[in-house]
Protein backbone atom coordinates (compact mmCIF):
# COMPACT_ATOMS: atom_id res chain seq x y z
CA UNK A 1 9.30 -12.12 14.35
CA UNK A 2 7.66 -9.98 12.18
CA UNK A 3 4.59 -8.28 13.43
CA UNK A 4 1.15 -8.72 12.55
CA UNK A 5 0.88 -5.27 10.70
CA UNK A 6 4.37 -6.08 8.88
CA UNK A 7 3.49 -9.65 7.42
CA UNK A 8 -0.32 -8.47 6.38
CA UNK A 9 1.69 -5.10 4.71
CA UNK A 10 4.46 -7.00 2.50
CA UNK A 11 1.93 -10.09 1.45
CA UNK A 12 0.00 -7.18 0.01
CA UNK A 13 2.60 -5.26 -1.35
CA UNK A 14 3.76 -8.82 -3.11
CA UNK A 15 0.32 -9.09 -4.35
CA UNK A 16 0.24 -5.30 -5.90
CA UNK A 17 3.69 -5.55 -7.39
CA UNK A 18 2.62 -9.12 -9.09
CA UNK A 19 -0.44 -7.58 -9.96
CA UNK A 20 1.15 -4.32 -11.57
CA UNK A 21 3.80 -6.13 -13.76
CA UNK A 22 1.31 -8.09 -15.14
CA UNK A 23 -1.10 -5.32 -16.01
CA UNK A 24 1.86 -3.06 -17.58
CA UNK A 25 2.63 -6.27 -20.01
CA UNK A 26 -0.68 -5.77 -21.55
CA UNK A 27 -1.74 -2.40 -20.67
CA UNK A 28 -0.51 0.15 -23.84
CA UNK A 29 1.28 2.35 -22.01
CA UNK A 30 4.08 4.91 -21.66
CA UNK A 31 6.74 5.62 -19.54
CA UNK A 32 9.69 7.91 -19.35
CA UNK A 33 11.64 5.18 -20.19
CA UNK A 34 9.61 4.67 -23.50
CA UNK A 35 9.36 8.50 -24.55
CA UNK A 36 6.28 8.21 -26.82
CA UNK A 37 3.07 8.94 -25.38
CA UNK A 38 1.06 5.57 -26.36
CA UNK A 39 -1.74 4.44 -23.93
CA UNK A 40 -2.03 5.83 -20.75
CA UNK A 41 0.50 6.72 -18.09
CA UNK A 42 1.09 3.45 -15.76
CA UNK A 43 -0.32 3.26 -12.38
CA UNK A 44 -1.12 1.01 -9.73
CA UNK A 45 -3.77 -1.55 -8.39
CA UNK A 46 -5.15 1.56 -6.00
CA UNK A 47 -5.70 3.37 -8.66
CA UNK A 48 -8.12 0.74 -10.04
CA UNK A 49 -9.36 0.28 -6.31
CA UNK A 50 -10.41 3.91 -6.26
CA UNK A 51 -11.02 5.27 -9.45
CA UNK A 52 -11.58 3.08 -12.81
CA UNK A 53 -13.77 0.00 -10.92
CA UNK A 54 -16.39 2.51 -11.29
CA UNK A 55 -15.94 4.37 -14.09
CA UNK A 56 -18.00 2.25 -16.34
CA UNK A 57 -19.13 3.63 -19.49
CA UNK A 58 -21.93 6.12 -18.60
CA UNK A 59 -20.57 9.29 -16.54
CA UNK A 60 -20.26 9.13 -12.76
CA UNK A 61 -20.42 12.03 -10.41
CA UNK A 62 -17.63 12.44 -8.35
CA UNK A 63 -19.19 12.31 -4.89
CA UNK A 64 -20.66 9.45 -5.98
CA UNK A 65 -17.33 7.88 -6.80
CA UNK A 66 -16.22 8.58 -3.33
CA UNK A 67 -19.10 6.99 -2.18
CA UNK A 68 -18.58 4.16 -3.87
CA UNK A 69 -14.97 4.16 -3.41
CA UNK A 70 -15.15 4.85 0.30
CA UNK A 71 -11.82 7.05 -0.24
CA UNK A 72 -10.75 9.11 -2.42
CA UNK A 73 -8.73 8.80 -5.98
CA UNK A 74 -5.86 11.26 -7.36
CA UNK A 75 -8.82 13.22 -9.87
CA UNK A 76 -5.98 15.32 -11.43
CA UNK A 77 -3.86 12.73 -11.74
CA UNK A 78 -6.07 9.92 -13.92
CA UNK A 79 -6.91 12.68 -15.94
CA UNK A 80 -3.34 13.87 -16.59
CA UNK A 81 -2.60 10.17 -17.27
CA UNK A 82 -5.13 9.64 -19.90
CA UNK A 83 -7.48 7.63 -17.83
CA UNK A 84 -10.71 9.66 -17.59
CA UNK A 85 -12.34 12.99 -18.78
CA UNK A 86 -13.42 15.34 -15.90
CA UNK A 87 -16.34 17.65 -17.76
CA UNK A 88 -15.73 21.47 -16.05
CA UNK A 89 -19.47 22.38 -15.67
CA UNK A 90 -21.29 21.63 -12.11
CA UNK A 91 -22.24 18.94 -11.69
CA UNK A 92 -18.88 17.41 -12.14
CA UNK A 93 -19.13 14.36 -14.11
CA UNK A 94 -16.23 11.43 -14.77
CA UNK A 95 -16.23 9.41 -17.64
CA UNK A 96 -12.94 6.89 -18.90
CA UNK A 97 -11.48 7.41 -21.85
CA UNK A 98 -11.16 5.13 -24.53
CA UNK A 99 -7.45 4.51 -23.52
CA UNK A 100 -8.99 4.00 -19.61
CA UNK A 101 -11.69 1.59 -20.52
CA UNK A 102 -9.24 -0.54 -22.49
CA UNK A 103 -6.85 -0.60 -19.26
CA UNK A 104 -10.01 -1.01 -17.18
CA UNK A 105 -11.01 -4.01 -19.06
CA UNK A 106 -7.17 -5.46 -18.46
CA UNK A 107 -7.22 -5.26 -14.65
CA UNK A 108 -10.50 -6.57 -13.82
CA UNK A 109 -9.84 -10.23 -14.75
CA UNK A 110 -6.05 -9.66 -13.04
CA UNK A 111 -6.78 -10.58 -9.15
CA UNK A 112 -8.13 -14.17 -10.04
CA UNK A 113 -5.02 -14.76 -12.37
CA UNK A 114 -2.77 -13.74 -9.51
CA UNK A 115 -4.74 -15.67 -7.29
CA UNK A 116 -3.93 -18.95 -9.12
CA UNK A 117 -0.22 -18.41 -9.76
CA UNK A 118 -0.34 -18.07 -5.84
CA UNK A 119 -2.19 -21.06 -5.54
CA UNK A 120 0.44 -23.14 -7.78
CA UNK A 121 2.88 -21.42 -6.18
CA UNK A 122 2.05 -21.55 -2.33
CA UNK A 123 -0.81 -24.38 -2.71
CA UNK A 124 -4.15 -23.64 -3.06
CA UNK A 125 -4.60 -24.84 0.74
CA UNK A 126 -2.43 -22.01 1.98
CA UNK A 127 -4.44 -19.41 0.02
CA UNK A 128 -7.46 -20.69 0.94
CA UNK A 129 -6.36 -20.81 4.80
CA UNK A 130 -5.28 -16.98 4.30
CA UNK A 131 -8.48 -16.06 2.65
CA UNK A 132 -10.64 -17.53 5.74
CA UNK A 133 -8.34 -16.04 8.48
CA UNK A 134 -8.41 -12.72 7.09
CA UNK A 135 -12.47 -12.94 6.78
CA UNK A 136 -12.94 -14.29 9.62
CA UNK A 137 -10.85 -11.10 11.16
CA UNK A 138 -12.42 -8.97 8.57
CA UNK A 139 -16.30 -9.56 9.06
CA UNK A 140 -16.08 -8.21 12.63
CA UNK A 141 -14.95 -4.49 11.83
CA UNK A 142 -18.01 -2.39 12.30
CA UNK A 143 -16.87 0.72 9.58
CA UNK A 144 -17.20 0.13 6.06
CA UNK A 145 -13.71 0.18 4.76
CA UNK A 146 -12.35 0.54 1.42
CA UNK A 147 -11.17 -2.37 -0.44
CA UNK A 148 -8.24 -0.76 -0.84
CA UNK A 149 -5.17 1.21 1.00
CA UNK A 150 -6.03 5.11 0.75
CA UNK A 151 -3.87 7.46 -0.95
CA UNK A 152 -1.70 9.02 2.32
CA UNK A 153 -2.91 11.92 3.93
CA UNK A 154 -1.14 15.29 4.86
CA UNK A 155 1.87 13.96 7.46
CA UNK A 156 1.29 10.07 5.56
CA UNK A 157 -1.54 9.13 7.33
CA UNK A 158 -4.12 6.83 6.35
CA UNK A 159 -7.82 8.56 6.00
CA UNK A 160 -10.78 6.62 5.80
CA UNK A 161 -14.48 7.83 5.90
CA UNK A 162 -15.98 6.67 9.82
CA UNK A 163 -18.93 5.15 7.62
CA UNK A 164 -20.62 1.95 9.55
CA UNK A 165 -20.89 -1.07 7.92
CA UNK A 166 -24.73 -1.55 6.18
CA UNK A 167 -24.07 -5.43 5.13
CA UNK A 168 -22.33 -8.37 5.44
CA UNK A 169 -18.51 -8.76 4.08
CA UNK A 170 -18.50 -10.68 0.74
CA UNK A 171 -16.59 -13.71 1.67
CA UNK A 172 -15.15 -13.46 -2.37
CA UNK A 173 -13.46 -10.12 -1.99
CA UNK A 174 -10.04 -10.55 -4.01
CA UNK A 175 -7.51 -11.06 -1.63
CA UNK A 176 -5.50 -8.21 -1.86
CA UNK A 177 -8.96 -6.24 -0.73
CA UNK A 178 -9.48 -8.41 2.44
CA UNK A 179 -5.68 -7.88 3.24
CA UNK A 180 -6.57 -3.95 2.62
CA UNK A 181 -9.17 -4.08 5.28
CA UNK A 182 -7.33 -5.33 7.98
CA UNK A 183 -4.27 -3.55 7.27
CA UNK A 184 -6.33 -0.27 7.02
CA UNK A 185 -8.19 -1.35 10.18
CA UNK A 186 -4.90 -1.69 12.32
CA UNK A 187 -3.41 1.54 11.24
CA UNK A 188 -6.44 3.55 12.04
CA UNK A 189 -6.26 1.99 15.71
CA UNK A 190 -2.29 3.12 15.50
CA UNK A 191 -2.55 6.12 14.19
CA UNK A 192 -5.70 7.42 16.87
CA UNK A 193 -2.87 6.98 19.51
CA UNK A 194 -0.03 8.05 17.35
CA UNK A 195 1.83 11.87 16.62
CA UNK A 196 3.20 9.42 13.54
CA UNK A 197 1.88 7.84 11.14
CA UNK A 198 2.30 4.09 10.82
CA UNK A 199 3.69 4.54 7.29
CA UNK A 200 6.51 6.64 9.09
CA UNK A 201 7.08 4.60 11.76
CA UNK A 202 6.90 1.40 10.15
CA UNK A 203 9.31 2.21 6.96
CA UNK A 204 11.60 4.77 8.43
CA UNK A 205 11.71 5.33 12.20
CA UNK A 206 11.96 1.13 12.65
CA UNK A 207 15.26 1.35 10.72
CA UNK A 208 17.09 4.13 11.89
CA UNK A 209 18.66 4.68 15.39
CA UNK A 210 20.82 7.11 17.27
CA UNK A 211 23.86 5.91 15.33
CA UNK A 212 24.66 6.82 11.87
CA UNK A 213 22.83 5.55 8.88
CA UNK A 214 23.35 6.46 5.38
CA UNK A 215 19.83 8.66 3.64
CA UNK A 216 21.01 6.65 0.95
CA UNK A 217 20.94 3.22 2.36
CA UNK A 218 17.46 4.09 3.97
CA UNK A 219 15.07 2.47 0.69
CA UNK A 220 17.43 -0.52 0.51
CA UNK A 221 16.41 -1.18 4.35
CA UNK A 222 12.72 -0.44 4.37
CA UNK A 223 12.04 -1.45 1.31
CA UNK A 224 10.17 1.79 0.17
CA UNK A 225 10.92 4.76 -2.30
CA UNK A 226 13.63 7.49 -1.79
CA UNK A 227 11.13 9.91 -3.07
CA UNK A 228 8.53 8.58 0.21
CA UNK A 229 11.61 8.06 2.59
CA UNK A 230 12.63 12.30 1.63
CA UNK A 231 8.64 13.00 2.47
CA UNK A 232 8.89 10.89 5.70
CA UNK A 233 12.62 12.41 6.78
CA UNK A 234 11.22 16.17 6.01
CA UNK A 235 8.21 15.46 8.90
CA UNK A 236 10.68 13.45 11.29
CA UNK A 237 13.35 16.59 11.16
CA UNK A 238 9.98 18.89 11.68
CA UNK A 239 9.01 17.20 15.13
CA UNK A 240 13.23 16.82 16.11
CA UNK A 241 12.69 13.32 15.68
CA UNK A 242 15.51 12.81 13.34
CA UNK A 243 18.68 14.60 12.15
CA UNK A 244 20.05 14.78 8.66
CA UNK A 245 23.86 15.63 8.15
CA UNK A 246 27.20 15.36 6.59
CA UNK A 247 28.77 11.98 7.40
CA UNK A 248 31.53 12.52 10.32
CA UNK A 249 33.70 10.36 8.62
CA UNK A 250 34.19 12.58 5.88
CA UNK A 251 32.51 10.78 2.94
CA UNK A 252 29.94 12.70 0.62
CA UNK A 253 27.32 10.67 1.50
CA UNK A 254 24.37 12.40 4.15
CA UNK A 255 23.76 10.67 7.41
CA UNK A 256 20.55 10.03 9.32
CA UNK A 257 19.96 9.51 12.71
CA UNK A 258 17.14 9.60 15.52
CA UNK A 259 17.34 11.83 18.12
CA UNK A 260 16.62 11.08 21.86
CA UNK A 261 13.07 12.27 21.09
CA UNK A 262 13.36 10.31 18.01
CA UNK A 263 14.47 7.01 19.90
CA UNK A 264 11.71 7.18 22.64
CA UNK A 265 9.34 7.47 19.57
CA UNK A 266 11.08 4.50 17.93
CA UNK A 267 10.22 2.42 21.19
CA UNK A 268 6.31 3.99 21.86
CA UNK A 269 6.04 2.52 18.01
CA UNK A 270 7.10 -1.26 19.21
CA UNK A 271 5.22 -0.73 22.43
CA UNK A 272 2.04 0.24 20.44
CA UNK A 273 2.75 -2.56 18.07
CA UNK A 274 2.24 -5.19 21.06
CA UNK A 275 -0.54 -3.21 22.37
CA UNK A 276 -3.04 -3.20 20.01
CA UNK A 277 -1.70 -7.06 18.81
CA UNK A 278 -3.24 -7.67 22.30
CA UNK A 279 -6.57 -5.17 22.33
CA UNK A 280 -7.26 -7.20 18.80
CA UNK A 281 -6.89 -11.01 20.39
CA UNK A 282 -9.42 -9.68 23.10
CA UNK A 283 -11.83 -7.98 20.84
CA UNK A 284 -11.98 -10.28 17.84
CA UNK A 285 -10.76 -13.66 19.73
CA UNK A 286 -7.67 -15.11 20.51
CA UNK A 287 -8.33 -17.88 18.30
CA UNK A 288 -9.21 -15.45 15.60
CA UNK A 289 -5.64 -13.75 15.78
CA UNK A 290 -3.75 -17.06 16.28
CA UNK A 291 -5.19 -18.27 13.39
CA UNK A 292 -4.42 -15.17 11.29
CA UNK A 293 -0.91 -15.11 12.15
CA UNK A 294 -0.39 -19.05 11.63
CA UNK A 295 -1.71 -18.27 7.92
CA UNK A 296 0.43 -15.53 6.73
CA UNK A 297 3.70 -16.96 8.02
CA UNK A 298 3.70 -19.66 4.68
CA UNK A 299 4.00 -16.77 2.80
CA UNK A 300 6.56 -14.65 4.91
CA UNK A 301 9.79 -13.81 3.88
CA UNK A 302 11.73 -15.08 0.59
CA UNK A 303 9.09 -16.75 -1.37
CA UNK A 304 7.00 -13.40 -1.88
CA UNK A 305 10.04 -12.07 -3.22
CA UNK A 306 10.16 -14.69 -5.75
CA UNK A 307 7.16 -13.96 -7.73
CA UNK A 308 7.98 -10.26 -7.81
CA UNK A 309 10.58 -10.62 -11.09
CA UNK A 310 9.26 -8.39 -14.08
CA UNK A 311 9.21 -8.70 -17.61
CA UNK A 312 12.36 -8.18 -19.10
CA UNK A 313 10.53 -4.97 -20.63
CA UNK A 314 8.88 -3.62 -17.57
CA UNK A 315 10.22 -0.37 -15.47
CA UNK A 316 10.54 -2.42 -12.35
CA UNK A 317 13.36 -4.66 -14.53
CA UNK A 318 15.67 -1.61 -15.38
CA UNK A 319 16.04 -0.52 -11.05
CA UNK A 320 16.98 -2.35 -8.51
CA UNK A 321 15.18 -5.54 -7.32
CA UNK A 322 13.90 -5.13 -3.63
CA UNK A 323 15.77 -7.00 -0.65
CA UNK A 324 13.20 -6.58 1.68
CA UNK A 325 9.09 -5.32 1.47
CA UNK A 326 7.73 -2.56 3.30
CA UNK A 327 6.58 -3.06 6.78
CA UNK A 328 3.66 -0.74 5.44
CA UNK A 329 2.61 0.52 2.27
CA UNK A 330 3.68 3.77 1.29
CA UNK A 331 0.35 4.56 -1.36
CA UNK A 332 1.33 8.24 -3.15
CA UNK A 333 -0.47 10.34 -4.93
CA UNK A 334 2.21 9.86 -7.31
CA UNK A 335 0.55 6.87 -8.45
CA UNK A 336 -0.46 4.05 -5.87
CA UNK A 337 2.44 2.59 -6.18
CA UNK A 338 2.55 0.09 -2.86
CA UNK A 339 6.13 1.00 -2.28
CA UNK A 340 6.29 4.81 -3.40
CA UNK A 341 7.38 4.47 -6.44
């Protein structure tokens, strides 16, 4: 059975992926697949998470941004992509560009029309179970947490500001932001006990083992980007917790495998897993947990994978359609993608 951390990470993902073929079939945009520079660059939900919710049309600062954010957005990046003007003289100042505002306006109506194709698709009981679980789970953290995943840290670990929460939790957060919370909750806990991050463990270190595994076949089985699995592989060879070679049998492909050191951390990720799955039922309620769990499993599995076909146009239509969703979101820099794209 899946475990807690794993169903709250691919109902997300699910959610983002939904959410970003949507907003790329009315977003102008450009891609490298569509060579001329029209619109703005395409990115994902995070990036309205972190950045463009606030960028209204009066200048921000950018502390304040972070403040408001409670993380931090790729700066460089949304202004590379045509999202927002960075003015060069202290103080710094953000504003959107007119290409930004127009994909700003897009997104904000996009959670509640996601919402309701879940609700026609799951029934509107289901959602509304989900949405109550993860509140009722969500409106006992103490920090103030983003309403989003943060971009991954150096190593792919997941930074958040130790900021205590001032007020209650809106009990009409879009549900991809009260999924955030507890996701982002659980992997701080991890990652406080953890050498690894839970990004690593969860997407890479859960699907190798001492025998051979192809590099190649590594995104097909976790469900995350070749470009995040090479980031992942470069720390795990680092700390000798993984070896990458030529394939014994004599094929071109490269081979993976853990190493001793590599297995024991394989098991202290499972053991840690059950651990904290345990510290939460204590510390929130075992009713609390139970509760959680018996929501998300409705939407476990196959039928997220359903609603995650693209428009015949999109970029996620011209690659391969996932077999399997992360067990935990790899957000890049490279654009918040929820799977590392």
């Amino acid at each position: 059975m899946p475990s807690l951390s794993a169903l709250l990470s691919q109902i997300l993902v699910a959610f983002t992926i939904e959410y970003d073929n949507e907003a790329e079939h009315r977003i102008q945009h450009w891609t490298t697949k569509s060579g001329a520079r029209q619109g703005v660059w395409l990115v994902s939900m995070a990036m309205w998470w972190n950045c463009m919710r606030f960028v209204g049309d009066e200048p921000i600062g950018v502390k304040e941004l972070e403040r408001l954010a409670r993380t931090k957005t790729n700066l460089h990046g949304m202004q590379r992509w045509g999202y927002i003007v960075v003015e060069p003289t202290p103080p710094k100042l953000i504003r959107a560009t007119l290409k930004g505002r127009q994909a700003r306006d897009v997104w904000a109506p996009l959670f509640e029309v996601i919402e309701k194709r879940w609700e026609e698709r799951f029934g509107k009981d289901a959602v509304d179970r989900l949405r109550d679980a993860l509140w009722a789970l969500v409106s006992q953290f103490d920090l103030d947490l983003p309403d989003c995943l943060p971009i991954l840290g150096y190593g792919l670990f997941s930074v958040a500001p130790d900021l205590k929460r001032q007020a209650p939790v809106q009990r009409d957060l879009p549900l991809p932001a009260l999924l955030s919370r507890a996701l982002l909750a659980f992997a701080m806990e991890f990652e406080r006990e953890s050498d690894l991050s839970l990004a690593i463990c969860a997407n890479v270190v859960r699907v190798l083992s001492e025998k051979s595994v192809r590099v190649r076949d590594i995104p097909l089985l976790s469900g995350v980007s070749k470009e995040s699995i090479a980031m992942a592989m470069g720390i795990l060879q680092k700390k000798r917790l993984a070896a990458v070679g030529p394939d014994p049998e004599g094929s071109r492909a490269k081979i993976a495998r853990l190493t001793p050191k590599g297995a024991e951390a394989q098991e202290a990720y499972l053991k840690r897993l059950s651990i904290i799955h345990e510290r939460w039922r204590d510390r929130f309620g075992k009713d609390t947990i139970h509760a959680l769990h018996e929501a998300l499993q409705p939407f476990a599995g196959e039928p997220l994978l359903r609603g995650l076909e693209p428009y015949p146009d999109g970029w996620r239509a011209s690659v391969r359609k996932p077999k399997v969703l992360p067990d935990f979101p790899m957000v890049l820099h490279r654009g918040g993608y929820p799977d590392g794209s």
